[in-house]
Protein backbone atom coordinates (compact mmCIF):
# COMPACT_ATOMS: atom_id res chain seq x y z
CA UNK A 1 0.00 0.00 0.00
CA UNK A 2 0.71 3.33 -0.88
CA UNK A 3 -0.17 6.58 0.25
CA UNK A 4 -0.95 8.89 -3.12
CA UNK A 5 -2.26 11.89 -4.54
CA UNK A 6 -2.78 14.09 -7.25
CA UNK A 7 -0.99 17.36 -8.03
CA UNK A 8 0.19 19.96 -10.41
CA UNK A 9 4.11 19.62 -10.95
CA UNK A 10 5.95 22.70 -10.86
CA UNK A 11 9.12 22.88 -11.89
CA UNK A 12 12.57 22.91 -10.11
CA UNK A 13 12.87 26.60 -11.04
CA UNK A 14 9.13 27.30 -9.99
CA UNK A 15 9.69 25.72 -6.18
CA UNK A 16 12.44 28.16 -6.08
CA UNK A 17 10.07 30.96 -6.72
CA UNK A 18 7.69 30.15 -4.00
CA UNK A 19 11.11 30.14 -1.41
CA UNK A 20 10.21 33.98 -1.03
CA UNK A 21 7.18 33.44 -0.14
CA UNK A 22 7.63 30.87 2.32
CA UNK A 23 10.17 32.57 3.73
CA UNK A 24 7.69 35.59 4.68
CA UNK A 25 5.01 33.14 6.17
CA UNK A 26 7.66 32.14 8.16
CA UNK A 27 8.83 36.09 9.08
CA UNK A 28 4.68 36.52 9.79
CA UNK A 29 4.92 33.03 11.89
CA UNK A 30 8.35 31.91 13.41
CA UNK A 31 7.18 28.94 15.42
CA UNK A 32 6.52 27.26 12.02
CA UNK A 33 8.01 24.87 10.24
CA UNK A 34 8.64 25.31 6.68
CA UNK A 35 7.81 22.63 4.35
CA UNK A 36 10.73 21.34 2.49
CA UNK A 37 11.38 23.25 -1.03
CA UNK A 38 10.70 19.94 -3.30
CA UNK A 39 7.82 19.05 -1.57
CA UNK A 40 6.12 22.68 -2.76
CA UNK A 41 2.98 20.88 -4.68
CA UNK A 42 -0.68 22.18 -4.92
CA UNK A 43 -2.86 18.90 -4.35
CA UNK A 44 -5.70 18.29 -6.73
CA UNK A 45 -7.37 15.33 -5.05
CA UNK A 46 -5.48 13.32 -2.07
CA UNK A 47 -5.97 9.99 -2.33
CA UNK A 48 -4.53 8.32 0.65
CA UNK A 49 -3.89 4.50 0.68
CA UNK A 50 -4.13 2.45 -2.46
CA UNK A 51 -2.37 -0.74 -3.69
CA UNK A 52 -0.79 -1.39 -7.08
CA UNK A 53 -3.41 -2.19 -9.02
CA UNK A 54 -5.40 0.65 -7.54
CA UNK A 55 -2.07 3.12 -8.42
CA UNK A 56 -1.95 1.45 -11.66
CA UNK A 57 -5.97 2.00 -12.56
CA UNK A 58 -5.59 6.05 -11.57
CA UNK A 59 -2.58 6.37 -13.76
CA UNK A 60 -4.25 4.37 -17.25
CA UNK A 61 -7.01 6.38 -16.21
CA UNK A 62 -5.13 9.76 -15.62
CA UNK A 63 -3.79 9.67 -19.00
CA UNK A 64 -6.78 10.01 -20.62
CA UNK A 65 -7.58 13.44 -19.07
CA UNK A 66 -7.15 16.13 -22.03
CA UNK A 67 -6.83 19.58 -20.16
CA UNK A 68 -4.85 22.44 -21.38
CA UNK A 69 -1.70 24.23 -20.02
CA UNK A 70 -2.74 27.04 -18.25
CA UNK A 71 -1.07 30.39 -16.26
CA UNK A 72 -1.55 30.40 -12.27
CA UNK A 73 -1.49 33.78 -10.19
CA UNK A 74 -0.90 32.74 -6.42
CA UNK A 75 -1.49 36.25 -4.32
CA UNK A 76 -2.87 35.04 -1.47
CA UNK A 77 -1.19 34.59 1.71
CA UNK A 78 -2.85 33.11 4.64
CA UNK A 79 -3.02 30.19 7.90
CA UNK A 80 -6.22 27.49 7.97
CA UNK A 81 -6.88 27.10 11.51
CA UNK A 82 -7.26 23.56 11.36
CA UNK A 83 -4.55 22.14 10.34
CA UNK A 84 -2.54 24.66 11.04
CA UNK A 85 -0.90 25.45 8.05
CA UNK A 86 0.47 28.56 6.23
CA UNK A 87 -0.14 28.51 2.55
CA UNK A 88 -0.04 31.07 -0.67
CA UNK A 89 -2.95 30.06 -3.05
CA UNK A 90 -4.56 32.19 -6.08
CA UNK A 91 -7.49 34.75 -5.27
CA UNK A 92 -9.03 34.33 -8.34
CA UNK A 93 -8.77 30.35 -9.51
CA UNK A 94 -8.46 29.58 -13.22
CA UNK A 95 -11.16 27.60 -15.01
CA UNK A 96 -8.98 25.37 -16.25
CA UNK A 97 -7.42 24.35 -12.96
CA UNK A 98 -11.39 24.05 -11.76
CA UNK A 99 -12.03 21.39 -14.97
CA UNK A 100 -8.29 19.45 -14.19
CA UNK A 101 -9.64 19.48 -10.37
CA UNK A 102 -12.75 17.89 -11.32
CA UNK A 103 -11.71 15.54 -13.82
CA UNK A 104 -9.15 13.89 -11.45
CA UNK A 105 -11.71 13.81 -8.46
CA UNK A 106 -14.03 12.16 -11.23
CA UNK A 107 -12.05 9.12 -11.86
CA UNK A 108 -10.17 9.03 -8.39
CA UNK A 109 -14.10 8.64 -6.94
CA UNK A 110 -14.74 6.48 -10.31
CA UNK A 111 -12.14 4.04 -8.69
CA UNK A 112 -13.53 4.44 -5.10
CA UNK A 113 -11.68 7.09 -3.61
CA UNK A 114 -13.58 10.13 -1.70
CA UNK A 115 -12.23 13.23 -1.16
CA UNK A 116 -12.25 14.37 2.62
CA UNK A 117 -12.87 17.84 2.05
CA UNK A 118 -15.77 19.50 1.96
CA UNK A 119 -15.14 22.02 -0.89
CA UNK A 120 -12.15 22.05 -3.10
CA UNK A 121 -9.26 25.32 -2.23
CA UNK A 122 -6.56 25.08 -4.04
CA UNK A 123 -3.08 26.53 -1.73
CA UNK A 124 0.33 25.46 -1.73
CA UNK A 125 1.20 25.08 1.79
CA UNK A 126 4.46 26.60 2.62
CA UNK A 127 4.69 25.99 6.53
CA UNK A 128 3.36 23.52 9.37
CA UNK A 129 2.33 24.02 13.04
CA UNK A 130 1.85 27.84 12.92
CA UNK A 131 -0.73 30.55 13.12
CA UNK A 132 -1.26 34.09 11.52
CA UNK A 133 -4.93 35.23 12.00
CA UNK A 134 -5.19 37.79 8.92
CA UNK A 135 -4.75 37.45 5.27
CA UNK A 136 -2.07 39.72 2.98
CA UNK A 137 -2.47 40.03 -0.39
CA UNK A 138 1.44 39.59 -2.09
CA UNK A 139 2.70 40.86 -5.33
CA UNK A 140 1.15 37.67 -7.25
CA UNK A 141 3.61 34.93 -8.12
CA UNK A 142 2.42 33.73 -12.25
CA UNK A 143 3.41 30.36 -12.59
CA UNK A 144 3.03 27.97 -15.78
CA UNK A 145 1.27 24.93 -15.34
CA UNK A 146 2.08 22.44 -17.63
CA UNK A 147 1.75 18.90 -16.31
CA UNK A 148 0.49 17.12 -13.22
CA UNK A 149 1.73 14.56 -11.19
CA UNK A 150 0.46 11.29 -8.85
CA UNK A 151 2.88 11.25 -6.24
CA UNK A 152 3.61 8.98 -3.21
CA UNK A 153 3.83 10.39 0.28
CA UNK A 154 6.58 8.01 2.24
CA UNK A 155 9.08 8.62 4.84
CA UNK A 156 12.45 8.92 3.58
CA UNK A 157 15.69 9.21 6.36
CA UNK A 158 13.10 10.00 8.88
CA UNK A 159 11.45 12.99 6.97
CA UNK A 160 8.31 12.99 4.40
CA UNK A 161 9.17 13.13 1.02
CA UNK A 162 6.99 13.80 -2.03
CA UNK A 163 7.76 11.67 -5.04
CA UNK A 164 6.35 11.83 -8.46
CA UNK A 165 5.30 8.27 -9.96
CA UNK A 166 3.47 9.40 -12.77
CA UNK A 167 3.43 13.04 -14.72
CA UNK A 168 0.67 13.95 -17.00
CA UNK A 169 1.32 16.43 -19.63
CA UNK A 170 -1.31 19.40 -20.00
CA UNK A 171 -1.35 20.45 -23.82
């Protein structure tokens, strides 16, 4: 068994972008603890535990998603209260990261999986185990989205590491 999810990929170059603004959640909330740089993801549907046939049914069907490339703006600094978590996400979310959201939830669910949240809100969480009650609006980060990723959550040397199994190109 495996524990999985889906998420866009960004780049080596594009997790370095986001290091800025990690690093002023982290001025806003000290007691935090950052998330490590290649682990910088923003989930699309979280699977949790499946086994290899199940990881091998959500990547045949994964491939068959057609969704286009798209720009993302993320502006948005903030902290959800439970977990707490500090994360930079978009103010204003692209349709075409709504339709890729939906279409991977589709066939995740198709193969039995539920999400566990109530309403999809797409953030890249940049810190752990901190608070900041508040919002700030940042000079907006514009990423490229071009592909998207199943990855595997597993301890590695005693921390969590994020590993892509499967990309997904976005045309």
């Amino acid at each position: 068994m495996a524990r999985l999810f889906f998420s866009l990929k960004f780049s080596d170059r594009q997790q370095q972008q986001l290091l800025p603004y990690q690093q002023q959640a982290l001025s806003l909330c000290p007691q935090a603890t950052a998330v490590a740089l290649d682990n910088l993801h923003l989930t699309l549907f979280f699977i949790g535990e499946a086994d290899s046939r199940q990881q091998q049914q959500l990547i045949a069907a994964a491939s068959q998603i057609n969704s286009p490339a798209f720009t993302l703006a993320l502006d948005h600094l903030a902290c959800f209260a439970k977990p707490k978590i500090l994360y930079l996400a978009p103010s204003q979310i692209p349709t075409a990261l709504t339709d890729l959201q939906r279409q991977v939830a589709a066939l995740c669910k198709a193969e039995g999986f539920n999400d566990i949240h109530d309403k999809y809100r797409p953030h890249v969480t940049l810190a752990r185990h901190g608070s900041y009650d508040g919002t700030l609006t940042v000079p907006p980060l514009t990423l490229t989205i071009s592909e998207f990723a199943l990855y595997q959550s597993a301890q590695c040397d005693g921390s969590l590491r994020y590993k892509p199994l499967q990309r997904f190109s976005l045309l």
